[in-house]
Protein backbone atom coordinates (compact mmCIF):
# COMPACT_ATOMS: atom_id res chain seq x y z
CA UNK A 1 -33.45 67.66 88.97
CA UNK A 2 -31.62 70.66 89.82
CA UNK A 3 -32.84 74.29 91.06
CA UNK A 4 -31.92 77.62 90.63
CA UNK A 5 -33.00 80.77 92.20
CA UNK A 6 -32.87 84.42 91.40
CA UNK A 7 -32.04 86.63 94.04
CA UNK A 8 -31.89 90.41 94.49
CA UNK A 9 -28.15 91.79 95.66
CA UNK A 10 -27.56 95.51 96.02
CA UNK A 11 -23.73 94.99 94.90
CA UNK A 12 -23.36 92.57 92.63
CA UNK A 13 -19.03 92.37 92.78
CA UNK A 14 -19.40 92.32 96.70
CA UNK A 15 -22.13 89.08 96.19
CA UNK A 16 -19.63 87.87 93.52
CA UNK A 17 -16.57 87.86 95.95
CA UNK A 18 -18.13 87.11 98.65
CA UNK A 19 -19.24 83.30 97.06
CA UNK A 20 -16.07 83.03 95.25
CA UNK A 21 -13.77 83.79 98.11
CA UNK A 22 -15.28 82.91 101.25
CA UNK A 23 -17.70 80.10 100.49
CA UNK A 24 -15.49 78.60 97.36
CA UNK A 25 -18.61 78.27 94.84
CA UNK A 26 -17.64 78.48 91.02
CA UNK A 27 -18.76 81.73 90.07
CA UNK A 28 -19.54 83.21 86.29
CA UNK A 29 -20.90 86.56 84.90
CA UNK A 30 -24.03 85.46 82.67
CA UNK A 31 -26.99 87.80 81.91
CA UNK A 32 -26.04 92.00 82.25
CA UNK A 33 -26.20 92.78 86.07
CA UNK A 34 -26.39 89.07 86.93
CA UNK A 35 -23.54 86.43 88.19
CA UNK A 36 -24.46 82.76 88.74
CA UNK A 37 -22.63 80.95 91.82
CA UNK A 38 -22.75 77.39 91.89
CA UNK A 39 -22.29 74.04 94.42
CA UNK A 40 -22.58 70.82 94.13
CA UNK A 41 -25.73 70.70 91.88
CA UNK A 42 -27.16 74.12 93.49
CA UNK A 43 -27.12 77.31 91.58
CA UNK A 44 -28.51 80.68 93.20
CA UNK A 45 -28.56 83.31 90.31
CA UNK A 46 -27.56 86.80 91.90
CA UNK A 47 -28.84 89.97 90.26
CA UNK A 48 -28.78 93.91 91.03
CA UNK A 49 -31.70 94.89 89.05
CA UNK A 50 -34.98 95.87 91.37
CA UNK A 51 -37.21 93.67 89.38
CA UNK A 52 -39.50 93.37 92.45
CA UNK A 53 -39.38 97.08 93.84
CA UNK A 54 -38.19 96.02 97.01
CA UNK A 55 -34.37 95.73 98.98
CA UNK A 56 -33.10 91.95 98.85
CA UNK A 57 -35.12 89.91 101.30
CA UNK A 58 -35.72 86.21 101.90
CA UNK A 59 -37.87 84.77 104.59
CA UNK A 60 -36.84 81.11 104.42
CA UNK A 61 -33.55 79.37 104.23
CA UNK A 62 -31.67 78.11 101.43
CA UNK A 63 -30.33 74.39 101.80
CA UNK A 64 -27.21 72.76 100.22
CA UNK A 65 -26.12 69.67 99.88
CA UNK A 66 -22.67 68.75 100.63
CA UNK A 67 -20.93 65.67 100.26
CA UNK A 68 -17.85 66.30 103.02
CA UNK A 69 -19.96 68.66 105.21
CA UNK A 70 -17.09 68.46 108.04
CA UNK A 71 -14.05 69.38 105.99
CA UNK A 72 -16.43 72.34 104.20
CA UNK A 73 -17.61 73.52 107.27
CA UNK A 74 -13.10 73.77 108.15
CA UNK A 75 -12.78 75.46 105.29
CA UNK A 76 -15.04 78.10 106.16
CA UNK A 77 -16.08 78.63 109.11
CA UNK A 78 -13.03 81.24 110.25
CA UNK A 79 -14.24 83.20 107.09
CA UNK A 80 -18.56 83.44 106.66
CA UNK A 81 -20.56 84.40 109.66
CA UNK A 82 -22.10 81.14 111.04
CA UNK A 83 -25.52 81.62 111.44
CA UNK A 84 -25.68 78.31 113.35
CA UNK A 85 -23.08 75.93 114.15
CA UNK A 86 -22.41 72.33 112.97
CA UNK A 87 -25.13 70.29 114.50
CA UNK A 88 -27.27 67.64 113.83
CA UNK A 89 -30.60 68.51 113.87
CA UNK A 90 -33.58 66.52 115.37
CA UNK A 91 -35.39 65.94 112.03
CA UNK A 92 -32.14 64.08 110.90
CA UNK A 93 -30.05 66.64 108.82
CA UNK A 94 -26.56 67.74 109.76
CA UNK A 95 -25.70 70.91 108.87
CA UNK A 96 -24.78 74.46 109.54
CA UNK A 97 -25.88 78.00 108.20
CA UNK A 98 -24.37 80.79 107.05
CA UNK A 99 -25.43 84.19 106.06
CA UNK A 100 -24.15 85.87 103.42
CA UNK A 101 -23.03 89.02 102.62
CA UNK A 102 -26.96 90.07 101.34
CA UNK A 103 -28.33 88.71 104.55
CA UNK A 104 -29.55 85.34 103.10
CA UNK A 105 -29.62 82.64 105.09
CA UNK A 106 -27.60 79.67 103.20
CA UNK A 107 -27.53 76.45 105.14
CA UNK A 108 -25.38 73.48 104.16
CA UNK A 109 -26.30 70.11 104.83
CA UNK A 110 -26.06 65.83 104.91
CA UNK A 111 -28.36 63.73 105.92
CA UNK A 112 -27.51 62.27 109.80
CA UNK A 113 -27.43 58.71 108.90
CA UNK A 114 -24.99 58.96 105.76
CA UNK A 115 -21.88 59.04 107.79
């Protein structure tokens, strides 16, 4: 099963970039004002329409799964601002968060004991 979630940006080239670039997603134009960014078998669905009346907000975090979470966490972390480090966490999860350039909090994970 796979997920995808539509989020509010206010700039919708700077949200584009911003995946494509710095966090190496695949990254297409679909619907007017909307761009879909895409990894592994995550999709987050951008759009700059106020269909909720309200600036971009989130109050959770968004997890990823990644198969080669060391060499992605190389490849970016000189580039996104790391919301938390590479760590494993007690509950079992490696990972590390980022946030983006819409203030979303995108974390990217394995599980401990698959390594």
């Amino acid at each position: 099963m796979s997920l995808s979630i539509l989020l509010r940006c206010i700039d919708l080239e700077q949200t584009r970039k911003f995946y494509e670039s710095v966090l190496c997603f695949e990254v297409s134009s679909t619907a007017e004002n909307t761009t879909t960014v895409a990894k592994s078998d995550a999709r987050l669905v951008f759009t700059s329409q106020d269909l909720w009346s309200s600036q971009p907000g989130f109050s959770g975090t968004i997890y990823i799964t990644v198969t080669d979470l060391d060499e992605y966490f190389s490849i970016i972390e000189s580039k996104a601002p790391i919301a938390w480090p590479l760590q494993v966490m007690p509950y079992g999860s490696r990972e590390f968060a980022v946030t983006d350039c819409n203030g979303y909090l995108i974390a990217f994970h394995q599980d401990a004991r698959r390594q």
